[in-house]
PDB file of N, CA and C in Angstrom:
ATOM      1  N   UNK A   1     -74.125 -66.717 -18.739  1.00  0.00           N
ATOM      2  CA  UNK A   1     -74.635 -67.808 -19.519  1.00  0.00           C
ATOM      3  C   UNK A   1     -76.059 -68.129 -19.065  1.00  0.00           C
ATOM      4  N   UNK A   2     -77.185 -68.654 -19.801  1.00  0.00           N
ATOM      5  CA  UNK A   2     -78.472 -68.352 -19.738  1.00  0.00           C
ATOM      6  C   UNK A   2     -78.261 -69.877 -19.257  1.00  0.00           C
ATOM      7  N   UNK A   3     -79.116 -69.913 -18.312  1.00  0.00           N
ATOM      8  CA  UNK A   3     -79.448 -71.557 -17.531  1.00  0.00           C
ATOM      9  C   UNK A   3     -80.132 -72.162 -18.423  1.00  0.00           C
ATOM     10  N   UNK A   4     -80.277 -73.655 -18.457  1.00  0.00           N
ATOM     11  CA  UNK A   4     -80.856 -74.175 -19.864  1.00  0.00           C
ATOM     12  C   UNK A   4     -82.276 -75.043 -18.696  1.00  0.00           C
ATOM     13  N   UNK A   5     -83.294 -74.971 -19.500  1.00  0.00           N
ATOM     14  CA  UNK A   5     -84.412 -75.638 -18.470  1.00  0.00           C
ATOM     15  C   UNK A   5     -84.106 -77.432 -18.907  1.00  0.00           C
ATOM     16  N   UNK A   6     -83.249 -77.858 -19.731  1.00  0.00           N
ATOM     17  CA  UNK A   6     -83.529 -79.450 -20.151  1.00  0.00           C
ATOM     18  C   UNK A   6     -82.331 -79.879 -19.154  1.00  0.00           C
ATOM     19  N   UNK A   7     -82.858 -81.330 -18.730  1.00  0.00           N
ATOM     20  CA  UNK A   7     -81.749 -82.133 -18.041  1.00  0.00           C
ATOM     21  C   UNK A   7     -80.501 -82.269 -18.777  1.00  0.00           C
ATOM     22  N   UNK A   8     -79.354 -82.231 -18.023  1.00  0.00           N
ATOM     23  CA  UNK A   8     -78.302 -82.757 -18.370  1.00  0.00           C
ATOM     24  C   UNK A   8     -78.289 -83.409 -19.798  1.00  0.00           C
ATOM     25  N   UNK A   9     -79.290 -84.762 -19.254  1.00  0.00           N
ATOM     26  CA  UNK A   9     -78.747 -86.023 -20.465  1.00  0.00           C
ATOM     27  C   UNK A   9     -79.407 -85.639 -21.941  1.00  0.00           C
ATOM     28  N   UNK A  10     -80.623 -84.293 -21.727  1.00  0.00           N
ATOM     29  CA  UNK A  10     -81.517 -83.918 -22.998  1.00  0.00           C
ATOM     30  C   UNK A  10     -81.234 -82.485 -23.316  1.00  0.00           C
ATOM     31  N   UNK A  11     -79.605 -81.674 -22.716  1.00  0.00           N
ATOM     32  CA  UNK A  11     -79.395 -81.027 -23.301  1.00  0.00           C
ATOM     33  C   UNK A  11     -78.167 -81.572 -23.959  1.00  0.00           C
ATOM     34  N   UNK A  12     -77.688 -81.965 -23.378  1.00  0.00           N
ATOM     35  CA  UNK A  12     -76.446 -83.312 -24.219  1.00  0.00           C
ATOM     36  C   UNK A  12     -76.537 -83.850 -25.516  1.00  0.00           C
ATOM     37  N   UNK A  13     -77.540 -84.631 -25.444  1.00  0.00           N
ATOM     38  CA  UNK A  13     -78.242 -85.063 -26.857  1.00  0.00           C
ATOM     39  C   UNK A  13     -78.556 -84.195 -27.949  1.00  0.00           C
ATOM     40  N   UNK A  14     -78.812 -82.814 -27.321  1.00  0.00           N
ATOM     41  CA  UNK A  14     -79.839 -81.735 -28.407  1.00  0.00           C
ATOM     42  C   UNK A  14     -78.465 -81.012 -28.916  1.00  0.00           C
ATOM     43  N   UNK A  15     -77.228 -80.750 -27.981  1.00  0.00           N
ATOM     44  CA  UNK A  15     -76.416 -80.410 -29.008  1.00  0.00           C
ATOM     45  C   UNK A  15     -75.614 -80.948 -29.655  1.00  0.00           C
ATOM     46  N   UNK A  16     -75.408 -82.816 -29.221  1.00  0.00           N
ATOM     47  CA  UNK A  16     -75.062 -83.638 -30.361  1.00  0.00           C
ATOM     48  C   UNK A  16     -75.461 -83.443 -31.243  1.00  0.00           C
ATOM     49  N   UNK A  17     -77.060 -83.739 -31.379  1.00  0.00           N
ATOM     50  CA  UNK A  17     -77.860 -83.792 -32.467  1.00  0.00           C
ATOM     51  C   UNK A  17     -77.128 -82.408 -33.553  1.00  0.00           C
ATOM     52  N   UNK A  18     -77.539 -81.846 -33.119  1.00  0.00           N
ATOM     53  CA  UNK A  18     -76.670 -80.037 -33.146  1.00  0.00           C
ATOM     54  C   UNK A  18     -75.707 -80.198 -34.506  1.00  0.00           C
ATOM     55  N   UNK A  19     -74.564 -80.626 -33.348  1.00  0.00           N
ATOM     56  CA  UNK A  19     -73.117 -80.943 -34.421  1.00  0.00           C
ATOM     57  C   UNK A  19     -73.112 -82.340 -35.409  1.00  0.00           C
ATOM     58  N   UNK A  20     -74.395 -83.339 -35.332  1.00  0.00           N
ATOM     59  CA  UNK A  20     -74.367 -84.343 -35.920  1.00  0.00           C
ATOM     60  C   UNK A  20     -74.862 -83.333 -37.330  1.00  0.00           C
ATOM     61  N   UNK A  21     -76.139 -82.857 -37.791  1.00  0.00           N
ATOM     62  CA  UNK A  21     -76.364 -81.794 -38.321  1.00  0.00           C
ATOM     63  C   UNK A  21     -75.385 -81.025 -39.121  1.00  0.00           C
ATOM     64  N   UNK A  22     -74.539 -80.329 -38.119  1.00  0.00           N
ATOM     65  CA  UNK A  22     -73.468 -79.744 -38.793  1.00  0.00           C
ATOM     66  C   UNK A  22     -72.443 -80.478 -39.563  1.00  0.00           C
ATOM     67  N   UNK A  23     -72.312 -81.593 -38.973  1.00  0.00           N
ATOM     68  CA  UNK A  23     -70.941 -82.557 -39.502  1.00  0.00           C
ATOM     69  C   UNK A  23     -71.868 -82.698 -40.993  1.00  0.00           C
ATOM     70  N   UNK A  24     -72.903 -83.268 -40.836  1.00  0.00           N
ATOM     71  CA  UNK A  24     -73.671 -83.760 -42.481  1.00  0.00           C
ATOM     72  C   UNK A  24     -73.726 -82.605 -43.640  1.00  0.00           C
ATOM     73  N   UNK A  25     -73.939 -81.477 -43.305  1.00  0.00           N
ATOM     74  CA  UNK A  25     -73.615 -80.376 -43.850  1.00  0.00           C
ATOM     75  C   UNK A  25     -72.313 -79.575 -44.601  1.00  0.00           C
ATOM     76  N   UNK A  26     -71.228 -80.444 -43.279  1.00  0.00           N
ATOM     77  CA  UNK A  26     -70.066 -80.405 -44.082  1.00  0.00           C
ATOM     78  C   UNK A  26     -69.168 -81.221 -44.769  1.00  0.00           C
ATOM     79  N   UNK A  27     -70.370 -82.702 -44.839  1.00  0.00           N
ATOM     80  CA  UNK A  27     -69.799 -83.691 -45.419  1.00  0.00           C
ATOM     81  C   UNK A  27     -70.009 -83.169 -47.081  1.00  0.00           C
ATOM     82  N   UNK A  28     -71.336 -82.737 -46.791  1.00  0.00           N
ATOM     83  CA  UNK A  28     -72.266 -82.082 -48.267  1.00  0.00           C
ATOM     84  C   UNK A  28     -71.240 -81.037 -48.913  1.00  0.00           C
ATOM     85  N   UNK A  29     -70.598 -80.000 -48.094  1.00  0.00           N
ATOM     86  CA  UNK A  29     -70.005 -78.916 -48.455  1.00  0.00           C
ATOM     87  C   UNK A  29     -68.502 -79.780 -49.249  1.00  0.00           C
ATOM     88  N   UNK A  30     -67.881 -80.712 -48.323  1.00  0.00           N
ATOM     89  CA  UNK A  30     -66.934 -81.335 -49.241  1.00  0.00           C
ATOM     90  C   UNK A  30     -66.940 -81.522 -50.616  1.00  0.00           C
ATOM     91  N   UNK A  31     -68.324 -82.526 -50.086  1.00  0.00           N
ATOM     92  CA  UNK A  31     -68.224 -83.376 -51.626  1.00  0.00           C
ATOM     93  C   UNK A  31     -68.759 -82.388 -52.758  1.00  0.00           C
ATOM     94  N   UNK A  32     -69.277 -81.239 -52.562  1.00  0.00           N
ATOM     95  CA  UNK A  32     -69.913 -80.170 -53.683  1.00  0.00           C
ATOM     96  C   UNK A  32     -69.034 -78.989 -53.609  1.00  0.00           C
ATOM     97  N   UNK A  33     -67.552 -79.286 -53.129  1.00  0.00           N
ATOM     98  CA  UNK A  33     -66.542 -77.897 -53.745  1.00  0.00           C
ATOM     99  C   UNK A  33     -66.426 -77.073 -52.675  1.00  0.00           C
ATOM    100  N   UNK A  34     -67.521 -76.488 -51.737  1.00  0.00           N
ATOM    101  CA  UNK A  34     -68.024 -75.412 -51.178  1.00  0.00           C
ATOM    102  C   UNK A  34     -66.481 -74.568 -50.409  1.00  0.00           C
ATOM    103  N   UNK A  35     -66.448 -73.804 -50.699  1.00  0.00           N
ATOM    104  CA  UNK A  35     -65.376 -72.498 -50.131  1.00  0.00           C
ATOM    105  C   UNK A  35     -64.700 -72.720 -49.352  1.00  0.00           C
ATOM    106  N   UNK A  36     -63.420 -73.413 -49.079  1.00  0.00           N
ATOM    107  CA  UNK A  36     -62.813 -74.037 -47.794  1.00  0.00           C
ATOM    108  C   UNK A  36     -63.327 -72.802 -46.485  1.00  0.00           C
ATOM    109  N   UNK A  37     -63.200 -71.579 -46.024  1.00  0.00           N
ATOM    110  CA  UNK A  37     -63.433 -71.207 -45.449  1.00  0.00           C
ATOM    111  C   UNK A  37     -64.831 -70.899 -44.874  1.00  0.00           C
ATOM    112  N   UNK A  38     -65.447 -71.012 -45.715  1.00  0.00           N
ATOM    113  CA  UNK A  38     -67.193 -71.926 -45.248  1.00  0.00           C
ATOM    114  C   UNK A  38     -67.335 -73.427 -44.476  1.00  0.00           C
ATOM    115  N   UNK A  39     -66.074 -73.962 -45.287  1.00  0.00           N
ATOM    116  CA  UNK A  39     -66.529 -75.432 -44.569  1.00  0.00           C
ATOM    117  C   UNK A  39     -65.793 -75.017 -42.729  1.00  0.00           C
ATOM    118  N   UNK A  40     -64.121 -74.061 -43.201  1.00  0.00           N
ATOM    119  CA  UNK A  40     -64.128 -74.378 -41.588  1.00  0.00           C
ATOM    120  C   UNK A  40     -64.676 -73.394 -40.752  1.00  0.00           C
ATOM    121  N   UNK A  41     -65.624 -72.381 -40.947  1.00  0.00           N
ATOM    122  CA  UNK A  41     -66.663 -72.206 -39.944  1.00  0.00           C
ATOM    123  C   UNK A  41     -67.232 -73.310 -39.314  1.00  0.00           C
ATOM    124  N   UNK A  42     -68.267 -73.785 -40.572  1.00  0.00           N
ATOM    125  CA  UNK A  42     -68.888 -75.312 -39.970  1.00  0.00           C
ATOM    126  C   UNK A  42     -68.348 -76.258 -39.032  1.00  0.00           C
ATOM    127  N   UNK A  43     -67.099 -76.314 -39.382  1.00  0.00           N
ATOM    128  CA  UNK A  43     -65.928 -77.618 -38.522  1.00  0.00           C
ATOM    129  C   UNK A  43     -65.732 -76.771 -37.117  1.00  0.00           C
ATOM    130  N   UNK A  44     -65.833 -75.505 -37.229  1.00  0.00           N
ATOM    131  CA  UNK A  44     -65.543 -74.573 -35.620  1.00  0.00           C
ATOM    132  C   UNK A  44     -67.482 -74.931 -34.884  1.00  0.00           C
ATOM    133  N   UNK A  45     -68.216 -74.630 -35.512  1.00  0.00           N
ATOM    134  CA  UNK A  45     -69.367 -74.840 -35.406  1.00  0.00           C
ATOM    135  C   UNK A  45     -69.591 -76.478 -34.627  1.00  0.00           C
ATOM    136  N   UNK A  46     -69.421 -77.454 -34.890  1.00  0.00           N
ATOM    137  CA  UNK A  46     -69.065 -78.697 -34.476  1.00  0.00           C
ATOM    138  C   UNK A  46     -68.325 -78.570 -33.289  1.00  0.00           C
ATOM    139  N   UNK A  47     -67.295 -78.074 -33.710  1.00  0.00           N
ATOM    140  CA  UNK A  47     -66.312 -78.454 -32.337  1.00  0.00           C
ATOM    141  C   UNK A  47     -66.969 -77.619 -30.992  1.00  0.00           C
ATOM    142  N   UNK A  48     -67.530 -76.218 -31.291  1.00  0.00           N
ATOM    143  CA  UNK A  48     -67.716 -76.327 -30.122  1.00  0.00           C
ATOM    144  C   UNK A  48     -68.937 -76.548 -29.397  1.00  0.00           C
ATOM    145  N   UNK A  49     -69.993 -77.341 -30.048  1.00  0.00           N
ATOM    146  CA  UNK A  49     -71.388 -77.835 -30.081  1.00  0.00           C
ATOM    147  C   UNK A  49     -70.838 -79.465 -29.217  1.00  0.00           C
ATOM    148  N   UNK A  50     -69.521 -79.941 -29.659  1.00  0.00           N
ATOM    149  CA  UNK A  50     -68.817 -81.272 -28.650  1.00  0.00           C
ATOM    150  C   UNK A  50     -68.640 -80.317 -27.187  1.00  0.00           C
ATOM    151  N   UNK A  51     -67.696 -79.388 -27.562  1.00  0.00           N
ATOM    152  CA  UNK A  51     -66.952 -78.584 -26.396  1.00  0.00           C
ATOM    153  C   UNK A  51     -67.747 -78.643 -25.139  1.00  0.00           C
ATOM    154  N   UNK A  52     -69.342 -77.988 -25.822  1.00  0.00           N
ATOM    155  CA  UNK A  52     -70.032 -77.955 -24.548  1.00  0.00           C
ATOM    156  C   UNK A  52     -70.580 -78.689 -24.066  1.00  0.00           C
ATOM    157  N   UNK A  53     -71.175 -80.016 -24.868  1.00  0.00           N
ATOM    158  CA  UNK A  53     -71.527 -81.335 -24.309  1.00  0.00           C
ATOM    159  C   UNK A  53     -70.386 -81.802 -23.437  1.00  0.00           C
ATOM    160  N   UNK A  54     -69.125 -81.699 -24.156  1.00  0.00           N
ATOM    161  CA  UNK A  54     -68.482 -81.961 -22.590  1.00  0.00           C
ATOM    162  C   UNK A  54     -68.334 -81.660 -21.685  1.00  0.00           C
ATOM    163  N   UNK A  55     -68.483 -80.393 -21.556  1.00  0.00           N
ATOM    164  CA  UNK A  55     -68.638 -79.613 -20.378  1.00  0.00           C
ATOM    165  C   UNK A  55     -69.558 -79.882 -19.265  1.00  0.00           C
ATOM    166  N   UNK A  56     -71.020 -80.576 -19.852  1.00  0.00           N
ATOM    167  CA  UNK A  56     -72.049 -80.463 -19.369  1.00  0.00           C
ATOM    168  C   UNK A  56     -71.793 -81.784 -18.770  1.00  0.00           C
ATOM    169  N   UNK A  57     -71.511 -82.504 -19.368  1.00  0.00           N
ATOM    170  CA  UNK A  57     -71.212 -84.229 -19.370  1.00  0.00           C
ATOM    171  C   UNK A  57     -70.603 -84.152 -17.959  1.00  0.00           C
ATOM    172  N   UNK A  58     -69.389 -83.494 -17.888  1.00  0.00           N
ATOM    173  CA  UNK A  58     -68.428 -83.570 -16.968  1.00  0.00           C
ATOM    174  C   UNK A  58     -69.146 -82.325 -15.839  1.00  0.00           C
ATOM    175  N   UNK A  59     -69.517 -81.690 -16.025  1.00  0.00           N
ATOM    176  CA  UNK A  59     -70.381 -81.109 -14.614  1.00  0.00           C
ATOM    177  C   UNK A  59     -71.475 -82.129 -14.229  1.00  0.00           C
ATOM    178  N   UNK A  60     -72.062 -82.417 -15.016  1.00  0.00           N
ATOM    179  CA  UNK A  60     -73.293 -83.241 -14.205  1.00  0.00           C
ATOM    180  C   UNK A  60     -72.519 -84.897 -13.691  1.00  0.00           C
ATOM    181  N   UNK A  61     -71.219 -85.294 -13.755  1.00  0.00           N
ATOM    182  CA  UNK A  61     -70.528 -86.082 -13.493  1.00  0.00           C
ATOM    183  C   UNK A  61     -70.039 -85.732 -12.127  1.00  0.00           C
ATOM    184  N   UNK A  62     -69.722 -84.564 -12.071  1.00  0.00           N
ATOM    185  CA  UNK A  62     -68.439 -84.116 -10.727  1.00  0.00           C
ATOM    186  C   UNK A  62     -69.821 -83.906  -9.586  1.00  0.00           C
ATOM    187  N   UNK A  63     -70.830 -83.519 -10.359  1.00  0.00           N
ATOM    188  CA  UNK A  63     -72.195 -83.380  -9.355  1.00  0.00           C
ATOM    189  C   UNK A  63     -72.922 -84.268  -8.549  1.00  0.00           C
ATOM    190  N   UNK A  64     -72.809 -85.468  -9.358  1.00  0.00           N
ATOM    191  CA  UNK A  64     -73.556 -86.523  -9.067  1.00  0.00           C
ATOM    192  C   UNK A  64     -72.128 -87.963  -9.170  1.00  0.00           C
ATOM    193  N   UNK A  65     -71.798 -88.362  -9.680  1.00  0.00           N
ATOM    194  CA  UNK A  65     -71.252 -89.642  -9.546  1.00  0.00           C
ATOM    195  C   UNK A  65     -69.704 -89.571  -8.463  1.00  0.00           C
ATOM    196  N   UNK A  66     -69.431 -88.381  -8.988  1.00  0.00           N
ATOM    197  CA  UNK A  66     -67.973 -87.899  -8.228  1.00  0.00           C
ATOM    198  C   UNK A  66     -68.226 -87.640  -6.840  1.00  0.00           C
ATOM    199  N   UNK A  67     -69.235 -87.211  -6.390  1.00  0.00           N
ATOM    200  CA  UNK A  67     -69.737 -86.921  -5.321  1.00  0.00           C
ATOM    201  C   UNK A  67     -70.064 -88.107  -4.445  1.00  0.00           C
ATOM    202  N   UNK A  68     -70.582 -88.907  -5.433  1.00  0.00           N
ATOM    203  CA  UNK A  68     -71.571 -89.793  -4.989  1.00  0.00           C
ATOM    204  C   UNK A  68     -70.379 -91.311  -4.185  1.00  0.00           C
ATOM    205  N   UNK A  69     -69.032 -91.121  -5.553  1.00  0.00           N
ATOM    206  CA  UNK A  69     -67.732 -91.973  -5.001  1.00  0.00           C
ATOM    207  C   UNK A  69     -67.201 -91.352  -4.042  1.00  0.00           C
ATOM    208  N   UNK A  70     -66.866 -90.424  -3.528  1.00  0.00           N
ATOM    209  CA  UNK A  70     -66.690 -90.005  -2.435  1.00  0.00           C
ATOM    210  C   UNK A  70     -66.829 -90.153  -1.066  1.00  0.00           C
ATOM    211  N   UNK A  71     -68.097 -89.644  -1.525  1.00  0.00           N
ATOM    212  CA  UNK A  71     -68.875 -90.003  -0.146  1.00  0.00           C
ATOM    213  C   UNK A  71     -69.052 -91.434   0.347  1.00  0.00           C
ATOM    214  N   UNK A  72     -68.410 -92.415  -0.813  1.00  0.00           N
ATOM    215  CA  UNK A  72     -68.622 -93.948  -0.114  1.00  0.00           C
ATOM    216  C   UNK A  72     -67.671 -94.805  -0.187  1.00  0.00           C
ATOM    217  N   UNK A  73     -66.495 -93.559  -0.118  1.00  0.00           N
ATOM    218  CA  UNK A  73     -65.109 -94.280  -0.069  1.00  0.00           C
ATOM    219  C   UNK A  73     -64.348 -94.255  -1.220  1.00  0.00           C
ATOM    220  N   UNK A  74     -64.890 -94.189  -2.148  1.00  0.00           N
ATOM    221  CA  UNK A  74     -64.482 -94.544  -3.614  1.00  0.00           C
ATOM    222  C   UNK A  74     -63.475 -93.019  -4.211  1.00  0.00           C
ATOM    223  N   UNK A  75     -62.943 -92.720  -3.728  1.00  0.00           N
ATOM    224  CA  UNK A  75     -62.339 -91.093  -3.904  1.00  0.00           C
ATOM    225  C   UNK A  75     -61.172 -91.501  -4.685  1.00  0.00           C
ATOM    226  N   UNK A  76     -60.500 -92.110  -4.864  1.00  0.00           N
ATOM    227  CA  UNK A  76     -59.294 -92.672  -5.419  1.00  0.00           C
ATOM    228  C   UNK A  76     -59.056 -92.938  -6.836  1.00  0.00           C
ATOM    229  N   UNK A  77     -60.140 -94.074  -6.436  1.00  0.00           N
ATOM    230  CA  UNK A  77     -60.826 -94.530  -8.006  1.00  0.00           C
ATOM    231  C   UNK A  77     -61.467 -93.391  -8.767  1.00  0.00           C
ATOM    232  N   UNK A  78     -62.200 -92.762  -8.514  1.00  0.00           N
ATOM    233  CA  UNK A  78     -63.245 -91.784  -9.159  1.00  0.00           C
ATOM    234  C   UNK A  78     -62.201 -90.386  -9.672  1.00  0.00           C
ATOM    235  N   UNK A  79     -61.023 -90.129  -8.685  1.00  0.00           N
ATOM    236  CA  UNK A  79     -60.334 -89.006  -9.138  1.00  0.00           C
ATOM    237  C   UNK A  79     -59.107 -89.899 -10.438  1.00  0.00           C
ATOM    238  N   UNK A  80     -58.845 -91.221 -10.432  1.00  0.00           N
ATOM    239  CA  UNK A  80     -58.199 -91.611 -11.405  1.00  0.00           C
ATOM    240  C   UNK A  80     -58.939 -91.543 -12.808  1.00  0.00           C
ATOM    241  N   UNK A  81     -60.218 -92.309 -12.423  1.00  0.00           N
ATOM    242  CA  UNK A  81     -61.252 -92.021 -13.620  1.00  0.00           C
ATOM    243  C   UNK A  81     -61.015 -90.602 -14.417  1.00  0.00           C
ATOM    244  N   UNK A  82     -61.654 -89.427 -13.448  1.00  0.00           N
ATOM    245  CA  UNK A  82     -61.278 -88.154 -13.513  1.00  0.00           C
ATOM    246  C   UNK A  82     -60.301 -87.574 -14.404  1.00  0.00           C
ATOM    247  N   UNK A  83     -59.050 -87.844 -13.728  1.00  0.00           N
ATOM    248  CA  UNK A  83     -57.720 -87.390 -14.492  1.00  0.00           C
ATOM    249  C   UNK A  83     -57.263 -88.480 -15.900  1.00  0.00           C
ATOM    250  N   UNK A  84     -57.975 -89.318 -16.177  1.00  0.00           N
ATOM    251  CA  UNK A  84     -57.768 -89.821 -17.345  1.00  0.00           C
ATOM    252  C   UNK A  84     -58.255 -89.293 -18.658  1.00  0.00           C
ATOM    253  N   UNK A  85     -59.749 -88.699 -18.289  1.00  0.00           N
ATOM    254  CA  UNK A  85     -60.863 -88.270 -19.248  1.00  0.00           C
ATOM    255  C   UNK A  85     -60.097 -86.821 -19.306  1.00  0.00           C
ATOM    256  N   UNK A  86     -59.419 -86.205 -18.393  1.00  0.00           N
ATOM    257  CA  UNK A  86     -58.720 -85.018 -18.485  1.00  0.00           C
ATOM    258  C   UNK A  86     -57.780 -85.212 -19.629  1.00  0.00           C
ATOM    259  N   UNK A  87     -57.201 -86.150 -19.214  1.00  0.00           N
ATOM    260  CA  UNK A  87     -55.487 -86.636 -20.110  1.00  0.00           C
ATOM    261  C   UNK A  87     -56.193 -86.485 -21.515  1.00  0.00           C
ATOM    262  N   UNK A  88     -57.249 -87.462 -21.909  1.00  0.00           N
ATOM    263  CA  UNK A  88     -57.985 -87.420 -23.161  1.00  0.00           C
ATOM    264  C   UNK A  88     -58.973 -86.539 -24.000  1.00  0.00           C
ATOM    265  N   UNK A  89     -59.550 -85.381 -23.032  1.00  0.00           N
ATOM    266  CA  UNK A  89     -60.019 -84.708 -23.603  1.00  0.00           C
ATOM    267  C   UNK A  89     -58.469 -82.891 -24.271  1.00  0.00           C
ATOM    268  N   UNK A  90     -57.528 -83.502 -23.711  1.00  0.00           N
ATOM    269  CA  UNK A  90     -56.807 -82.243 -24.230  1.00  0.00           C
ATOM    270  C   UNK A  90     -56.024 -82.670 -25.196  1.00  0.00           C
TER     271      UNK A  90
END
């Protein structure tokens, strides 16, 4: 996987932006008929333009804040946090 030169929080945004884009595209494709199997490319297109914002979200999390509770006691709390966003992202 090619390293990305933008921070965390401005490659985050750029592939929201991304799937915000795509979602409008397939709001368009709805409402004008367009080929169900065109639209769910698009809808795979989206999902995994989220997929990897979360990914990124949650690495630059375990890097910096998870680390950061840790190291100041806070390990408990921060791994409950943790395993909740787990529970919810599946």
């Amino acid at each position: 996987m090619k390293k990305s030169k933008l921070t965390p929080k401005q490659d985050v945004s750029r592939r929201l932006r991304i799937a915000d884009g795509h979602l409008k595209k397939i709001i368009d494709m709805v409402d004008n008929g367009t080929y169900c199997i065109d639209i769910l490319q698009q809808t795979a297109a989206v999902k995994s333009a989220i997929k990897r914002a979360e990914e990124i979200l949650l690495m630059n999390h375990m890097n910096s804040c998870l680390i950061n509770a840790i190291n100041s006691g806070g390990q408990e709390k921060a791994m409950d946090e943790l395993a909740q966003v787990f529970r919810k992202m599946n």
